[in-house]
C-alpha atoms as a PDB file:
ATOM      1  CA  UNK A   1     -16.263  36.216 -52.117  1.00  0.00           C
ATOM      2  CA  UNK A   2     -19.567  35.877 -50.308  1.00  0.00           C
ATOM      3  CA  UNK A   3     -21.943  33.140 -51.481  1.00  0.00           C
ATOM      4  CA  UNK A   4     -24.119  32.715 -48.805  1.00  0.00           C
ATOM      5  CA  UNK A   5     -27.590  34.360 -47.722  1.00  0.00           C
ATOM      6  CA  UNK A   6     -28.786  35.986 -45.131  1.00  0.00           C
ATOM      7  CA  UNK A   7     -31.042  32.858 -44.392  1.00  0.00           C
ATOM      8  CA  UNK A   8     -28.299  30.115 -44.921  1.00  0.00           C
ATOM      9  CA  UNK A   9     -25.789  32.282 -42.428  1.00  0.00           C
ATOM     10  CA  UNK A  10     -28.579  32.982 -39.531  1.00  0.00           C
ATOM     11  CA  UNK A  11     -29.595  28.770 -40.035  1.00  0.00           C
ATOM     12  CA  UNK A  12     -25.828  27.483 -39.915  1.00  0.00           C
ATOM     13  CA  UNK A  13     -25.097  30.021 -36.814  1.00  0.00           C
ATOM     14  CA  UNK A  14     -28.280  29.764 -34.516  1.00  0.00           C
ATOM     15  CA  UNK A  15     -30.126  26.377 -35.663  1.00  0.00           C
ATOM     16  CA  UNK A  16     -27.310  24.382 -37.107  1.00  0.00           C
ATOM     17  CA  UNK A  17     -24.275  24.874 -35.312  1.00  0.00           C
ATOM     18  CA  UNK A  18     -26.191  24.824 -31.748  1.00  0.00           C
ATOM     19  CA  UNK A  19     -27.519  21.712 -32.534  1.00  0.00           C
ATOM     20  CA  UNK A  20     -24.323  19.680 -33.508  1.00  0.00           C
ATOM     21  CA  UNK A  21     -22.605  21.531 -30.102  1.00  0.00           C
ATOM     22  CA  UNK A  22     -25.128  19.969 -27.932  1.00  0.00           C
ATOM     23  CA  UNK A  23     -24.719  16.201 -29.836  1.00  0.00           C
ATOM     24  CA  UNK A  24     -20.838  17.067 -29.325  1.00  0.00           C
ATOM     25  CA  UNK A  25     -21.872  17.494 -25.341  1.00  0.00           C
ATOM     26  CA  UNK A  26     -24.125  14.429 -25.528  1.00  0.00           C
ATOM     27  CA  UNK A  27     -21.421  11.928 -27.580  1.00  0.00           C
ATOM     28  CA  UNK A  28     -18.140  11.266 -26.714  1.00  0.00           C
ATOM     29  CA  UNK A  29     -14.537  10.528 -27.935  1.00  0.00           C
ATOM     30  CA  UNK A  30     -14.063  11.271 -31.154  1.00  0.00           C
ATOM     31  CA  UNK A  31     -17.436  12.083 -33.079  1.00  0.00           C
ATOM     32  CA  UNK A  32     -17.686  14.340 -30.202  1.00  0.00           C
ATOM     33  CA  UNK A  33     -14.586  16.143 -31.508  1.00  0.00           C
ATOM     34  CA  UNK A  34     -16.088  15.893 -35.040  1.00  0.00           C
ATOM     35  CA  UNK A  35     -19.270  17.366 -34.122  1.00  0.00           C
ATOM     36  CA  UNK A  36     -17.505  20.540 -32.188  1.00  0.00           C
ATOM     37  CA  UNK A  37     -15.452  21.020 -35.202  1.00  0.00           C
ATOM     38  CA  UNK A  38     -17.870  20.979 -37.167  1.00  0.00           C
ATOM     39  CA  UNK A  39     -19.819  23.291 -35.553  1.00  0.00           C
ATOM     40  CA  UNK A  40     -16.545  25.169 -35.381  1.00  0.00           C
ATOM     41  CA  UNK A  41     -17.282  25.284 -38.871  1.00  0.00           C
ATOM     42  CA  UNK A  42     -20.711  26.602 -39.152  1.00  0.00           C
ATOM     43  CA  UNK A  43     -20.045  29.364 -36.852  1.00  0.00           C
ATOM     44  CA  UNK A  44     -16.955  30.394 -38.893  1.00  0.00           C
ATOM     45  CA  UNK A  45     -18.514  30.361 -42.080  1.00  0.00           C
ATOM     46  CA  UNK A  46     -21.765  32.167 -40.928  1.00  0.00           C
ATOM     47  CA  UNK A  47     -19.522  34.801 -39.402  1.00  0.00           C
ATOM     48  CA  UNK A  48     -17.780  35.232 -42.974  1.00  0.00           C
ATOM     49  CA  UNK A  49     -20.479  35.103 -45.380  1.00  0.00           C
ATOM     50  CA  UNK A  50     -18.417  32.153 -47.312  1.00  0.00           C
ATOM     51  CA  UNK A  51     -18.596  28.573 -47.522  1.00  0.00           C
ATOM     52  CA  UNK A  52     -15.694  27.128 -49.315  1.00  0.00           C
ATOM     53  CA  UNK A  53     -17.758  23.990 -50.171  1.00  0.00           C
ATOM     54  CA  UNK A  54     -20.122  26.026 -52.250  1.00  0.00           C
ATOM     55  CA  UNK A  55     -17.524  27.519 -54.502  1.00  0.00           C
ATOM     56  CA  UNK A  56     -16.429  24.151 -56.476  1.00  0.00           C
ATOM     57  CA  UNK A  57     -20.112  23.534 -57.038  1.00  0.00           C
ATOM     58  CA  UNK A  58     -20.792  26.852 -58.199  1.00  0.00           C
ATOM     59  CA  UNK A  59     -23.375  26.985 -55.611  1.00  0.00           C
ATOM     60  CA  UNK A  60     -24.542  30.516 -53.623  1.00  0.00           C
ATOM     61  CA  UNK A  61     -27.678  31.596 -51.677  1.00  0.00           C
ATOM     62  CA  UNK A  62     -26.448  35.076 -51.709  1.00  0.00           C
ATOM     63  CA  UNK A  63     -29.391  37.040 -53.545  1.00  0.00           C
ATOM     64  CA  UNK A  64     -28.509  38.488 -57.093  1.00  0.00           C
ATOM     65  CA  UNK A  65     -27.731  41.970 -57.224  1.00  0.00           C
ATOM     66  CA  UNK A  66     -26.951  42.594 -60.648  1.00  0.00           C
ATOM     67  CA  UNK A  67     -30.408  43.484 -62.569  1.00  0.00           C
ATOM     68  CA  UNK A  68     -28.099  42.514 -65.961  1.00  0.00           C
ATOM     69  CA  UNK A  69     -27.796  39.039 -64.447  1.00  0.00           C
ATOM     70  CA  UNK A  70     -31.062  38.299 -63.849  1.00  0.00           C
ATOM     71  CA  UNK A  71     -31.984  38.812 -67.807  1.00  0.00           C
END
């Protein structure tokens, strides 16, 4: 189930997940492992449309598609 935007997917894969590759080149040992996976992460999830995160909080940026809902 997709619950993310177009916004929140283009962010986590071009501003986001850059970013936290670059401080993975910059740091070393093991946050630099932790900041490749998690950009790892935001690539995946970008790619997908889904953040798993976002589903126990009931959160979504996805835009609402159903006019019923909206009412």
């Amino acid at each position: 189930m997709k619950n993310m935007g177009t916004l929140d997917r283009i962010l986590r894969a071009f501003v986001i997940a850059p970013a936290l590759a670059i401080g993975g080149v910059a740091a070393s040992g093991v946050l630099a492992v932790v900041l490749f996976v998690l950009a790892g992460v935001m690539v995946v999830t970008a790619a997908i449309g889904s953040c798993p995160l976002y589903a126990p909080f009931g959160l979504s940026t996805c835009p609402v598609k159903d006019s019923k809902a909206r009412a």
